[in-house]
N, C-alpha and C. Protein backbone atom coordinates (compact mmCIF):
# COMPACT_ATOMS: atom_id res chain seq x y z
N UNK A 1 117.66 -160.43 -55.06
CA UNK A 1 116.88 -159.22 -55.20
C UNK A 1 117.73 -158.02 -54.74
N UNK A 2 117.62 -157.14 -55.92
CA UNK A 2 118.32 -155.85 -55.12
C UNK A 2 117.99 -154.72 -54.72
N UNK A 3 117.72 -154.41 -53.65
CA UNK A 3 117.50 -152.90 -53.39
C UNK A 3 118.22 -151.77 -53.41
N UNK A 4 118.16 -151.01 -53.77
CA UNK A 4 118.73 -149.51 -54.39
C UNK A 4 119.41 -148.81 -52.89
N UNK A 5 120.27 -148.46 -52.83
CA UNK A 5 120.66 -147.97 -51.57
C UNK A 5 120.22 -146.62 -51.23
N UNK A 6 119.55 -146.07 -52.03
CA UNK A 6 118.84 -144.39 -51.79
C UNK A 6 117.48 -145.21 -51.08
N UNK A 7 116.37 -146.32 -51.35
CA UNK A 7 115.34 -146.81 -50.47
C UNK A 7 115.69 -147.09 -49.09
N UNK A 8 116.92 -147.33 -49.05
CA UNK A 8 117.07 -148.15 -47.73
C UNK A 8 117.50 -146.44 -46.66
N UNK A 9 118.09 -145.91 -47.58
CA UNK A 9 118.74 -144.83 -46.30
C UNK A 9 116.89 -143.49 -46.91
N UNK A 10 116.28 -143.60 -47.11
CA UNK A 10 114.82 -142.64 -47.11
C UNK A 10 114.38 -143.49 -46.12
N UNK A 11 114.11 -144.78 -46.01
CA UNK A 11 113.33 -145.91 -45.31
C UNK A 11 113.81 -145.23 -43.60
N UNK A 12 115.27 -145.39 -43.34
CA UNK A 12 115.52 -145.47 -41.99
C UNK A 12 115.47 -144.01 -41.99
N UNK A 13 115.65 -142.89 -42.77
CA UNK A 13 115.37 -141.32 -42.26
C UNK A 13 114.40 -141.47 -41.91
N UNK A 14 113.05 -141.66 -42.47
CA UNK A 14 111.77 -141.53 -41.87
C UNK A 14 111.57 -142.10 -40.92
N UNK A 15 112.01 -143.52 -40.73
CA UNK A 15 111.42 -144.39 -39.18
C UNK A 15 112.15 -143.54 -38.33
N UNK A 16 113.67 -142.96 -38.30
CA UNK A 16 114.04 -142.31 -37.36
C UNK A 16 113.30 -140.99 -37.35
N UNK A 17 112.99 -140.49 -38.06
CA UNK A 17 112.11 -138.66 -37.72
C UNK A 17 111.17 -139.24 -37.19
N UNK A 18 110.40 -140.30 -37.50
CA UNK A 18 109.37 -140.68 -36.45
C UNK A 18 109.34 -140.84 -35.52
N UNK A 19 110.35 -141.74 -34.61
CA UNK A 19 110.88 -142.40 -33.76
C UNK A 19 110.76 -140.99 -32.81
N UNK A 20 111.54 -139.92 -33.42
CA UNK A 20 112.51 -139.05 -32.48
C UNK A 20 111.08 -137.83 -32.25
N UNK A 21 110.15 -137.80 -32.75
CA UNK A 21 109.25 -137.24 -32.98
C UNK A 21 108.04 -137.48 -31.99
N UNK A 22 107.96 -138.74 -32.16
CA UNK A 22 107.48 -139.52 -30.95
C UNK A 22 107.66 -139.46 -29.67
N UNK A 23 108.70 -139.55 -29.65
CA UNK A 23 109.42 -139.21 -28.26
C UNK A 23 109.45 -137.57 -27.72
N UNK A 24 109.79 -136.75 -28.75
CA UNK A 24 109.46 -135.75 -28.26
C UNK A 24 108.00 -135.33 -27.85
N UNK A 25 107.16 -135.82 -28.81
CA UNK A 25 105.94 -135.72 -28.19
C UNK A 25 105.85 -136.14 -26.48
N UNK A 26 106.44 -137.21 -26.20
CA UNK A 26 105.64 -138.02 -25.71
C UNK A 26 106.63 -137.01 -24.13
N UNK A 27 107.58 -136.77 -24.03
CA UNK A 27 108.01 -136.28 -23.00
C UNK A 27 108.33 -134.59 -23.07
N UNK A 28 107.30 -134.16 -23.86
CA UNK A 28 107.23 -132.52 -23.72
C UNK A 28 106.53 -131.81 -23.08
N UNK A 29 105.32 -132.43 -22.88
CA UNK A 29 104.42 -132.58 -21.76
C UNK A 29 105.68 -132.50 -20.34
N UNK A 30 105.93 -132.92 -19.96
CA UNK A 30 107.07 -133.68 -18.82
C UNK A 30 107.83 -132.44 -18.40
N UNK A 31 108.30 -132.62 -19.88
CA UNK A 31 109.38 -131.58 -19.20
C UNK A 31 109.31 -129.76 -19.54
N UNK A 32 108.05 -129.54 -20.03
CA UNK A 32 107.73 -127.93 -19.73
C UNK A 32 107.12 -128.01 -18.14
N UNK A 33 106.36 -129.33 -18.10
CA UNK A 33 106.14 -129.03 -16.00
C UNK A 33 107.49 -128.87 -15.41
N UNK A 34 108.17 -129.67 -15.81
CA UNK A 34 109.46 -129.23 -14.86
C UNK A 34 109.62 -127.85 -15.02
N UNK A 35 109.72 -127.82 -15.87
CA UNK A 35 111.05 -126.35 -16.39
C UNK A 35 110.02 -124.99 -15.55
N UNK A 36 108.39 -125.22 -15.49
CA UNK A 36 107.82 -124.14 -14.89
C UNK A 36 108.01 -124.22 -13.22
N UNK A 37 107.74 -125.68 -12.85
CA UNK A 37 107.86 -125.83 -11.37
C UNK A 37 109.39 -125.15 -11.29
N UNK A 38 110.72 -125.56 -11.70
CA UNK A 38 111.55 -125.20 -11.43
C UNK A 38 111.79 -123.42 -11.26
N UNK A 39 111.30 -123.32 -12.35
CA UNK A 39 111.29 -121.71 -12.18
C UNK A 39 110.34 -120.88 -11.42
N UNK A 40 109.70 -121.58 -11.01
CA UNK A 40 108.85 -120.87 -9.69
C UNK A 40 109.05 -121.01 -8.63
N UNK A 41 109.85 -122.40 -8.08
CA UNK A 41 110.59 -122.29 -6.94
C UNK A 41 112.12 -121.87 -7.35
N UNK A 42 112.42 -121.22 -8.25
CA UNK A 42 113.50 -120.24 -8.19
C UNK A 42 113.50 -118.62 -7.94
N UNK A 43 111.94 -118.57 -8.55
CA UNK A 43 111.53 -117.48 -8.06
C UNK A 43 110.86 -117.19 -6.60
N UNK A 44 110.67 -117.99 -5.90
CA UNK A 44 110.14 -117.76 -4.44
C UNK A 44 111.36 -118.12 -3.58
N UNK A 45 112.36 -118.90 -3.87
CA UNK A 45 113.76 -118.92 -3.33
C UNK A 45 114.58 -117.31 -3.35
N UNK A 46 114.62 -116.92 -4.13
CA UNK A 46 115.05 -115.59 -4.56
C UNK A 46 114.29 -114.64 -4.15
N UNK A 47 113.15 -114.51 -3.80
CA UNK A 47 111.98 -113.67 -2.98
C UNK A 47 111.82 -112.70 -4.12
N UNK A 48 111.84 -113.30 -5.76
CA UNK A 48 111.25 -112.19 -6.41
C UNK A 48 110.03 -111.96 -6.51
N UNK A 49 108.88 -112.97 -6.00
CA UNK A 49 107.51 -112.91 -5.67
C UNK A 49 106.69 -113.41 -4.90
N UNK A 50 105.58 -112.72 -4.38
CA UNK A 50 104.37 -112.93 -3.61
C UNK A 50 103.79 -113.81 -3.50
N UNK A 51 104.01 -114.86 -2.43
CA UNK A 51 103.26 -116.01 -2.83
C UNK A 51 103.02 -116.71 -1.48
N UNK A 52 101.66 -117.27 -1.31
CA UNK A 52 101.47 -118.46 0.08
C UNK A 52 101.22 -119.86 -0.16
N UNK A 53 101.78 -120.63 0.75
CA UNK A 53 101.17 -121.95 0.89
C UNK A 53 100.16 -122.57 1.33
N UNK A 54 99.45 -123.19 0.52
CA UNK A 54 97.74 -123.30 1.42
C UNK A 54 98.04 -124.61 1.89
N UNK A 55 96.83 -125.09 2.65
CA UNK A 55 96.92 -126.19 3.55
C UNK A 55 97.30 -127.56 2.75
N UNK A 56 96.94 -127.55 1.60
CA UNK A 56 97.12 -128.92 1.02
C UNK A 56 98.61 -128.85 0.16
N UNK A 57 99.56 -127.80 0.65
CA UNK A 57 100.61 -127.49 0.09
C UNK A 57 101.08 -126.77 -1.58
N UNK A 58 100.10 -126.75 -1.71
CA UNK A 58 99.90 -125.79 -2.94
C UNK A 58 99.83 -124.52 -2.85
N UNK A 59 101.20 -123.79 -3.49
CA UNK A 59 101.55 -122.78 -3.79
C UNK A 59 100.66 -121.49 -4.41
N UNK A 60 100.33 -120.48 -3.66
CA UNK A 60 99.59 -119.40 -4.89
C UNK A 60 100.25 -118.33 -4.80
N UNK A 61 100.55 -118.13 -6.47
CA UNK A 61 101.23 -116.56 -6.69
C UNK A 61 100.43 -115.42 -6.46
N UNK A 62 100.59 -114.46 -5.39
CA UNK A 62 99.66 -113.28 -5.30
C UNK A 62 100.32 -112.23 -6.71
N UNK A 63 99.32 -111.91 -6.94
CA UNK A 63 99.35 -110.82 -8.25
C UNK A 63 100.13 -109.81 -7.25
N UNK A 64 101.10 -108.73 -8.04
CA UNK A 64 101.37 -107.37 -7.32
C UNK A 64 100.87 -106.36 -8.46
N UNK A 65 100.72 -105.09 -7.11
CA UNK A 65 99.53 -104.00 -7.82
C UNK A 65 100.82 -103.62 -8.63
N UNK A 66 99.53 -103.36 -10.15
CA UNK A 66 100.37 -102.46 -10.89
C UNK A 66 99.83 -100.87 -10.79
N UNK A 67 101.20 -100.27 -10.98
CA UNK A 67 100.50 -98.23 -11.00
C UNK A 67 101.21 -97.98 -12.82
């Protein structure tokens, strides 16, 4: 039996866009938490903003007044 070599390479493009698709789904979630945690303790390292630690260690950004 022969298969056509244009089926076989459409066959594995798609399982791979899936594959890779999948995965991005599945760890984008993940890693926009990082990327915000990171940048908020880059910003309170740097003292570009207003912010306290409450008792259960959770961080709150105080708003600054705007004029």
């Amino acid at each position: 039996m022969y298969i056509p070599l244009e089926y076989v390479f459409a066959v594995v493009t798609v399982v791979t866009a899936y594959a890779t698709y999948r995965l991005g789904i599945r760890d984008g979630d993940d890693f926009r938490d990082d990327v915000v945690n990171s940048t908020i303790d880059y910003l309170i390292k740097e003292n570009m903003v207003k912010w306290k630690r409450h008792s259960d260690g959770e961080i709150e950004l105080i708003p600054l007044d705007e004029k």
